[in-house]
Protein backbone atom coordinates (compact mmCIF):
# COMPACT_ATOMS: atom_id res chain seq x y z
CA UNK A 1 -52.56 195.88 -60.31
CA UNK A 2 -49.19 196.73 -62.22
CA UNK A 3 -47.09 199.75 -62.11
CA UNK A 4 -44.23 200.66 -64.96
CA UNK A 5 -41.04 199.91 -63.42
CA UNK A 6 -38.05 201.53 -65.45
CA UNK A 7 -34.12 201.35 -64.87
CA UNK A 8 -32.49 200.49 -62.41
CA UNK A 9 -33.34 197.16 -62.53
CA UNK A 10 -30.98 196.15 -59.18
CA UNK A 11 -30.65 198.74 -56.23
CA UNK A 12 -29.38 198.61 -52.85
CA UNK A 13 -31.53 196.64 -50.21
CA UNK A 14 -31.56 197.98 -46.64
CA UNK A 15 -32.59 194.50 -45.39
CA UNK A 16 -29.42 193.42 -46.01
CA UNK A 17 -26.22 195.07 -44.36
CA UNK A 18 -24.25 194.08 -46.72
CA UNK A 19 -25.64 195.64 -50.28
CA UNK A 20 -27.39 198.46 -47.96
CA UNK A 21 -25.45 201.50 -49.62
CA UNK A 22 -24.66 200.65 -53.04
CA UNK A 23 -25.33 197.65 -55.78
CA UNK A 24 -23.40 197.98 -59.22
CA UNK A 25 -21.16 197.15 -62.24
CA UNK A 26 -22.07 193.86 -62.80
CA UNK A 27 -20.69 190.37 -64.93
CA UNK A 28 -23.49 188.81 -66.47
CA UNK A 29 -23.86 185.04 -68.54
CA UNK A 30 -26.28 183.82 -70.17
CA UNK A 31 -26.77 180.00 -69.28
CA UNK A 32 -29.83 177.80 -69.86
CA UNK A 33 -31.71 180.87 -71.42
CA UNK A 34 -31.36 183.23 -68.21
CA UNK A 35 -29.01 185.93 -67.67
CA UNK A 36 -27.27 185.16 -64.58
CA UNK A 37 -25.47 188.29 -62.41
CA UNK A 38 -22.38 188.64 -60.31
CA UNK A 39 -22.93 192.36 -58.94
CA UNK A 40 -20.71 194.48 -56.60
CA UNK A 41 -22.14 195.71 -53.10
CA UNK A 42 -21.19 197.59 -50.48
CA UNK A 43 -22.69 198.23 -47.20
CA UNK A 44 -22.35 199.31 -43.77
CA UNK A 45 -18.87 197.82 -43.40
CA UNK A 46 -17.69 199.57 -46.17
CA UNK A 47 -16.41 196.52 -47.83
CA UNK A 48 -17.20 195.67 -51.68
CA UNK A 49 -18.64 192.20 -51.95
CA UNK A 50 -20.63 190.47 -55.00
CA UNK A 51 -24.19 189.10 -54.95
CA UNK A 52 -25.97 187.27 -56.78
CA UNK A 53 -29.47 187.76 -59.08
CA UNK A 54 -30.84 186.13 -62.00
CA UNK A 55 -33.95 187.01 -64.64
CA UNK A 56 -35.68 184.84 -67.47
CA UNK A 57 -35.78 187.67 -69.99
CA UNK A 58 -32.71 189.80 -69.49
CA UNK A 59 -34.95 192.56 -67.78
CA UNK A 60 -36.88 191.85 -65.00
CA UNK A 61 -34.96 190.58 -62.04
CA UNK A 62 -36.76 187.02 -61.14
CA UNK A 63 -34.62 186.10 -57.83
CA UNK A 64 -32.23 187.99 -56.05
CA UNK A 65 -30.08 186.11 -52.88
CA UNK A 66 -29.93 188.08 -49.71
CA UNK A 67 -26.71 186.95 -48.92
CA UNK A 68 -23.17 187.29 -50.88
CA UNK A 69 -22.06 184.89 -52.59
CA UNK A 70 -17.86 185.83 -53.02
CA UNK A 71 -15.99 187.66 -50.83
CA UNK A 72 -11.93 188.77 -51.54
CA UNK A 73 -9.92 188.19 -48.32
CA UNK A 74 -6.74 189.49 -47.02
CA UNK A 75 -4.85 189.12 -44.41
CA UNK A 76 -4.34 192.43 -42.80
CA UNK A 77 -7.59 194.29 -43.48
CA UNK A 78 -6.80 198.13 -43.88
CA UNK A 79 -8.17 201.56 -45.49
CA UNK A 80 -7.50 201.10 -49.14
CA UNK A 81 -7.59 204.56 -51.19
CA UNK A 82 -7.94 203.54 -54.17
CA UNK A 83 -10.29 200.97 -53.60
CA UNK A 84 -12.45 203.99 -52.11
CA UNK A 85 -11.65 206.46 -55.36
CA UNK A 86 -12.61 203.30 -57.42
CA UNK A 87 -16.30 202.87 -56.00
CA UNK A 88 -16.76 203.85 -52.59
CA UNK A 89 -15.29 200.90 -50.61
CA UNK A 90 -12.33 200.37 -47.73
CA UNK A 91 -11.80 196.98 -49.48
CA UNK A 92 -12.76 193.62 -51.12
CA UNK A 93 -13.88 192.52 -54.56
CA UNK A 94 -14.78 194.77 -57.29
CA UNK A 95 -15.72 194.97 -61.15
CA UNK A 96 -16.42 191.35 -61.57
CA UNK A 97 -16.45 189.91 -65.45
CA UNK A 98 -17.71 186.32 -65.74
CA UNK A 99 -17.27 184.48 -68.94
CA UNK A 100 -17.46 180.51 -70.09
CA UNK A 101 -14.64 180.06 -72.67
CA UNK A 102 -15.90 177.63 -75.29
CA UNK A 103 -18.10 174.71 -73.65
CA UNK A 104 -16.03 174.40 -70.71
CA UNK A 105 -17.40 173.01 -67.99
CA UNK A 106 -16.54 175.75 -65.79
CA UNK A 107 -16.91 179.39 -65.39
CA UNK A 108 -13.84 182.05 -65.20
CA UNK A 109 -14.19 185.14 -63.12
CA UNK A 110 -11.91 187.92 -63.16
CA UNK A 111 -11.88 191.15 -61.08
CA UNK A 112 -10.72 193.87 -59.18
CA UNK A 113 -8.92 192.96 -56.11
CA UNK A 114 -8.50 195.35 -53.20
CA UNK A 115 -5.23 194.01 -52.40
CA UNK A 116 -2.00 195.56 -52.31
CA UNK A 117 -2.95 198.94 -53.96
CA UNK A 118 -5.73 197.17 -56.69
CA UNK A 119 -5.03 194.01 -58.87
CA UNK A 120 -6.59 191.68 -61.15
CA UNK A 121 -7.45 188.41 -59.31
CA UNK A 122 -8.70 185.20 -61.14
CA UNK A 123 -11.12 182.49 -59.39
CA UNK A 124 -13.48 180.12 -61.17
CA UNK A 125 -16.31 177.78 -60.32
CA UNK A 126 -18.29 174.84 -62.18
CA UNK A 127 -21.32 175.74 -63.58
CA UNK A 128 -23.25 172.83 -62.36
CA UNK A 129 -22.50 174.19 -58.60
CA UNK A 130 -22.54 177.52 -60.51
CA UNK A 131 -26.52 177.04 -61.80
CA UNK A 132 -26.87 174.75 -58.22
CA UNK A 133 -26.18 178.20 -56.18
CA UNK A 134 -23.29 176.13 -54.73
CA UNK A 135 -20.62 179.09 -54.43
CA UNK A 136 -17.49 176.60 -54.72
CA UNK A 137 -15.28 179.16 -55.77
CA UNK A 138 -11.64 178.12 -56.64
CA UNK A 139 -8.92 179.64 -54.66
CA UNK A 140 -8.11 182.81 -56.14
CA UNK A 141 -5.32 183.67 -58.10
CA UNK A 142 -3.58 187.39 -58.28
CA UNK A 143 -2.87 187.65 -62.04
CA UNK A 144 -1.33 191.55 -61.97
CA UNK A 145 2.39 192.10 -60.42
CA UNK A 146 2.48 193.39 -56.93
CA UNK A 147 3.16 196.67 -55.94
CA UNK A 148 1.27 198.11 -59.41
CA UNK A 149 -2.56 199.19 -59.82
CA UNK A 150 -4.65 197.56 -62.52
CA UNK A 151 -8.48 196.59 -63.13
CA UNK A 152 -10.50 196.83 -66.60
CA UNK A 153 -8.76 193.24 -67.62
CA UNK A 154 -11.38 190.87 -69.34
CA UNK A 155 -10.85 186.87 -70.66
CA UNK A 156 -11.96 185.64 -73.92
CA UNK A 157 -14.70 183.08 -74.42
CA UNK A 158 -12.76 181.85 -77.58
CA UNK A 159 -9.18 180.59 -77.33
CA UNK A 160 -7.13 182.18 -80.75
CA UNK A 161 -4.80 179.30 -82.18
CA UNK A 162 -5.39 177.47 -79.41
CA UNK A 163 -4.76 179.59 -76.45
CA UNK A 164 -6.59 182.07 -73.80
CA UNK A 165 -6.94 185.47 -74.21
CA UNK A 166 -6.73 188.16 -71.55
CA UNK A 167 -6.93 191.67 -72.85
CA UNK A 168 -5.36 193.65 -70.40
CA UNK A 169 -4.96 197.44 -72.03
CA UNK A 170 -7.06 199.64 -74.20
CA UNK A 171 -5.76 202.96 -73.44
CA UNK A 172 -5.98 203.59 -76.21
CA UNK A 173 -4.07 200.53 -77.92
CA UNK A 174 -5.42 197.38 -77.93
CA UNK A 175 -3.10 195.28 -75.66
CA UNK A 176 -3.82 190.87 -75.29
CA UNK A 177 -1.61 188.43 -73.42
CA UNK A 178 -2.10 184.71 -75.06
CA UNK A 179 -1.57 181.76 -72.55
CA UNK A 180 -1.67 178.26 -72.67
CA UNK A 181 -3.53 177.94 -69.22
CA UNK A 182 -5.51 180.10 -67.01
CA UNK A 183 -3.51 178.19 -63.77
CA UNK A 184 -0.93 180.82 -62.58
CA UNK A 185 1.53 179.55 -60.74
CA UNK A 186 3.98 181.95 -58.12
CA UNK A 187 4.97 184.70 -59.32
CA UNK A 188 3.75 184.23 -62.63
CA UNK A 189 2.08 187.55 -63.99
CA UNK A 190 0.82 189.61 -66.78
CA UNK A 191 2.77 192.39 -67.37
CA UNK A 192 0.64 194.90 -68.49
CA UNK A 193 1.14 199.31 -68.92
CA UNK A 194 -1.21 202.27 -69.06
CA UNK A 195 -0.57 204.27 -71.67
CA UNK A 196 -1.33 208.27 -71.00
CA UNK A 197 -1.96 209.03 -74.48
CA UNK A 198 -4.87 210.96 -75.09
CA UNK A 199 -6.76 211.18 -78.49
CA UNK A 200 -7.67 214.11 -79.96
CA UNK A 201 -11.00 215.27 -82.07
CA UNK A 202 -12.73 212.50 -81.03
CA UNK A 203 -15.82 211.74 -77.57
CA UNK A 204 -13.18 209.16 -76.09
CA UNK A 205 -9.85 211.68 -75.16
CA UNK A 206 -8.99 209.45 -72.70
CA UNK A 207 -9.82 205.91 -72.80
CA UNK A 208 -10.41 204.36 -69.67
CA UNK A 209 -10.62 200.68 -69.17
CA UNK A 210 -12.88 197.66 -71.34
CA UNK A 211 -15.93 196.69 -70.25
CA UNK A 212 -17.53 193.25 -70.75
CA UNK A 213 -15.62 190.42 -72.02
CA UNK A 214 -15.82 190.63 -75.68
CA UNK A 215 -18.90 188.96 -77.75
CA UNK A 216 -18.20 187.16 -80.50
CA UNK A 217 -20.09 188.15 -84.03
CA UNK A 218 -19.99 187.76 -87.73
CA UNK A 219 -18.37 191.13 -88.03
CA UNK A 220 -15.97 190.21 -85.27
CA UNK A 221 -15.30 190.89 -81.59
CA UNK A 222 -17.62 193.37 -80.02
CA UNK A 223 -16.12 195.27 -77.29
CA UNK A 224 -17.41 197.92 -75.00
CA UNK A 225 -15.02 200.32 -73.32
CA UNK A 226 -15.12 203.17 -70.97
CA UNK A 227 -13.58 206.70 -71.94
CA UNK A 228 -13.90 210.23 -71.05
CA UNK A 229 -14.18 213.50 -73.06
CA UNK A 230 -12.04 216.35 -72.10
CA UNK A 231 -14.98 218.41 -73.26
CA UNK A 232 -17.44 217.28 -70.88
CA UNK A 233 -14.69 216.55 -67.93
CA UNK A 234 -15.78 214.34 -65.02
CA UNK A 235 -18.30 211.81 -66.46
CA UNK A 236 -18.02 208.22 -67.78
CA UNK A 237 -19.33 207.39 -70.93
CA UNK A 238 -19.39 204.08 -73.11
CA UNK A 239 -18.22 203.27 -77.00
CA UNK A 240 -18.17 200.26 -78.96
CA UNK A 241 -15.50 199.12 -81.43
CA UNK A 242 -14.99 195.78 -83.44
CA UNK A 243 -11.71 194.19 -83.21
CA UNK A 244 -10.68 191.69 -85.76
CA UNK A 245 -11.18 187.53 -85.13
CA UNK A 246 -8.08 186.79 -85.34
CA UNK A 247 -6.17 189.70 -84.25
CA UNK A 248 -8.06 191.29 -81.57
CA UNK A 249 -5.17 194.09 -81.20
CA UNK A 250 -6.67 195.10 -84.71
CA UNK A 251 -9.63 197.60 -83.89
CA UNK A 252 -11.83 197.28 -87.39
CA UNK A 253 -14.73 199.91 -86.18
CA UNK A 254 -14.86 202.33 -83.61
CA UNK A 255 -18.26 204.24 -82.46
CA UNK A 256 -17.66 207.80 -83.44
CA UNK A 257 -20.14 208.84 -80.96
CA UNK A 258 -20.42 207.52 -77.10
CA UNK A 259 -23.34 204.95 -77.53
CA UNK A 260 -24.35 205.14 -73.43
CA UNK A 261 -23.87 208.13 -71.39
CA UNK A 262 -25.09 209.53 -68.49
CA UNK A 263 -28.47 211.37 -69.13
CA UNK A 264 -30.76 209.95 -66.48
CA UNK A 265 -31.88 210.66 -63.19
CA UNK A 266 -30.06 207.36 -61.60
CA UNK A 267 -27.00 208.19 -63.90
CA UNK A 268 -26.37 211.33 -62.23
CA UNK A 269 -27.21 210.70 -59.00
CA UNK A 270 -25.62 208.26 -56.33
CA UNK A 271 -22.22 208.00 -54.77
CA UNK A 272 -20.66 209.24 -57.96
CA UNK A 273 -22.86 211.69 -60.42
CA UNK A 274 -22.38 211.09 -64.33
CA UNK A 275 -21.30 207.21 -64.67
CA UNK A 276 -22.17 204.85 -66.87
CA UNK A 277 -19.72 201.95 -66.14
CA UNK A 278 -21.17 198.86 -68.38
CA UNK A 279 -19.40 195.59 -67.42
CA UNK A 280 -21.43 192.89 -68.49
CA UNK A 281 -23.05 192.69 -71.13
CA UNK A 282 -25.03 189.06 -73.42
CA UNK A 283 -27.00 188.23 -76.64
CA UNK A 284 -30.20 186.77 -76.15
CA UNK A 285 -33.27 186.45 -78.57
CA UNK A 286 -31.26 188.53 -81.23
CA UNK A 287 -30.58 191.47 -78.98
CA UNK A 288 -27.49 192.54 -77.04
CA UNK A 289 -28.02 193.45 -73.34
CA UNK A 290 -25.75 196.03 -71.94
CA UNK A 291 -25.51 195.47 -68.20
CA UNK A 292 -24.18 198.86 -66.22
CA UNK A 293 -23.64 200.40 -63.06
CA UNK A 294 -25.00 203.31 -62.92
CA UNK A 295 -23.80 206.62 -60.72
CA UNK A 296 -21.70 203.90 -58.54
CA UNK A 297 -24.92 203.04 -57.10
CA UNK A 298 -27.22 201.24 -59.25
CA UNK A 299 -27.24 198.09 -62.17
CA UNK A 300 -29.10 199.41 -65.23
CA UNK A 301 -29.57 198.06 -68.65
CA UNK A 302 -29.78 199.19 -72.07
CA UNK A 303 -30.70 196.76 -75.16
CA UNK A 304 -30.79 196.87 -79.22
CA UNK A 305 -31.29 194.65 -82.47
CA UNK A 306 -28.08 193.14 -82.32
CA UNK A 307 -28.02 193.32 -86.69
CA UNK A 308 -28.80 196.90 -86.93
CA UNK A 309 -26.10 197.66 -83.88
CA UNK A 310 -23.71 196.04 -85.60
CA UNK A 311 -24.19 197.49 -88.88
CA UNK A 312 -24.65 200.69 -87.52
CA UNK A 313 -20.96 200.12 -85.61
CA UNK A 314 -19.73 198.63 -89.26
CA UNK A 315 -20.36 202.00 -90.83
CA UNK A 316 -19.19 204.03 -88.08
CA UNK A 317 -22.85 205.73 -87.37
CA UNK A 318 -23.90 206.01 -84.06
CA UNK A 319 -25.56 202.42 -83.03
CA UNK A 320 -28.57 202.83 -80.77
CA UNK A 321 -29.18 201.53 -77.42
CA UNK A 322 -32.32 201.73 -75.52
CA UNK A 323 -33.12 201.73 -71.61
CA UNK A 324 -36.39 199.66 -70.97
CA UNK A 325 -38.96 200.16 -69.36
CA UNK A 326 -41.15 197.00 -68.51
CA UNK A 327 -44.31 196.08 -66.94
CA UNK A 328 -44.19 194.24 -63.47
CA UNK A 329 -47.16 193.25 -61.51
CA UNK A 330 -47.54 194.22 -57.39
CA UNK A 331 -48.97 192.43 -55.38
């Protein structure tokens, strides 16, 4: 017996306290062939936490932990607005992006950090304890200045002339800090701004944040962003643009058109209607997996040909991406 089984392809499980109310915007890796999540959660304590999943094909979810697997800690717990205007929770870890820069041995994760307002925090593991489902995270690191509110940041998996690469802004100018090591010591930060300018004319008035650490192509860097049109106030939508090797403040191509937005049922509803907030996001088997939360609620995907999306993005037509809907057997 099989039944079609279409997007979302995680959602909250009331077995388990802790992902009971909401399961979203998730990092994703590909490693040995499998597309490997870190997805936010939040349940009946109201604090965000990440879990874990993992599917051979980039579709079909194949295991799932029932526990968490990284936690952000603070010392004095409290109500945190904008932790709760970003997603729902009174605190924790948000927004994770995981990348492998080069063939490092080890695996960088960078996210939103309920601490202190929000900031970007750093932490990284091994990917042999990584792939062993031994959660040996490093002691995190708070990469943003104190007393400021920032998320959206993203790391390379490429050094440029030798050096890291954290892009930090895209509102709407391309903004990268190079470093010669990811180890931040005391009071060592990245300055970084938000920039109010709107654009005009254009789907993407105001450009909110990046999305998935950038993938690298023959055509250059592939970045997906967040942005909002004025015209159609209140709802997320993402773009694509292609920034050069090089000189990733250089934006080549920019989608004239959103090329995700929210149209379906689990877009529009959950804890927040009319969100599509993609945040990982890998090439596998010649096709590039976007990996989003959807409505605050849910992680969805949407897939294309990676050639024909990227020559659609190279002459600034609107690319295609596709939700899927897949086959899965019941037992």
């Amino acid at each position: 017996m099989s039944k079609l089984l279409e997007n979302p392809v995680i959602s909250p499980d009331i077995k388990n306290d802790w992902e009971s109310w909401q399961t979203f915007n998730p990092g994703a890796i590909l490693l040995e062939d499998k597309v490997h999540f870190i997805y936010r959660a939040i349940g009946e304590e109201g604090i965000s936490r990440l879990g874990y999943a993992v599917s051979d094909d980039g579709f079909k979810i194949d295991e799932r932990l029932s526990y968490s697997v990284y936690e952000h800690h603070i010392a004095h717990p409290s109500f945190n607005y904008y932790s709760f205007a970003s997603g729902g929770s009174y605190g924790g870890s948000e927004d994770p992006r995981v990348v492998r820069v080069g063939e490092e041995d080890v695996l960088y994760m960078i996210y939103t950090a309920c601490d202190e307002g929000l900031r970007v925090a750093l932490t990284s593991i091994k990917i042999k304890d990584f792939l062993e489902k031994k959660w040996k995270w490093k002691p995190v690191t708070l990469i943003s200045p104190p007393g400021e509110v920032h998320k959206n940041w993203v790391i390379f998996p490429e050094k440029i002339r030798g050096q890291y690469v954290i892009l930090h802004s895209i509102t709407p100018k391309v903004t990268v800090s190079y470093v010669d090591n990811l180890e931040f010591g005391d009071g060592e930060y990245i300055s970084s701004f938000h920039d109010s300018q709107t654009r005009k004319s254009c789907w993407d008035t105001w450009v909110r944040g990046v999305g998935p650490p950038p993938i690298k192509t023959e055509k250059g860097w592939l970045l997906f962003y967040h942005a909002i049109d004025k015209r159609d106030p209140g709802k997320y939508k993402v773009g694509a643009m292609l920034l050069d090797i090089n000189d990733p403040t250089k934006v080549l191509h920019r989608s004239k058109e959103p090329i995700l937005e929210p149209k379906e049922q689990y877009e529009n509803n959950g804890f927040k209607a009319g969100i599509v907030y993609a945040s990982g996001a890998v090439v596998k088997d010649g096709k590039i997996f976007v990996y989003y939360g959807s409505a605050d609620n849910f992680v969805s995907v949407a897939y294309a040909d990676l050639k024909k999306f990227l020559d659609a993005l190279e002459k600034e037509i609107k690319p295609e991406l596709k939700r899927k809907v897949i086959k899965k057997k019941v037992k």
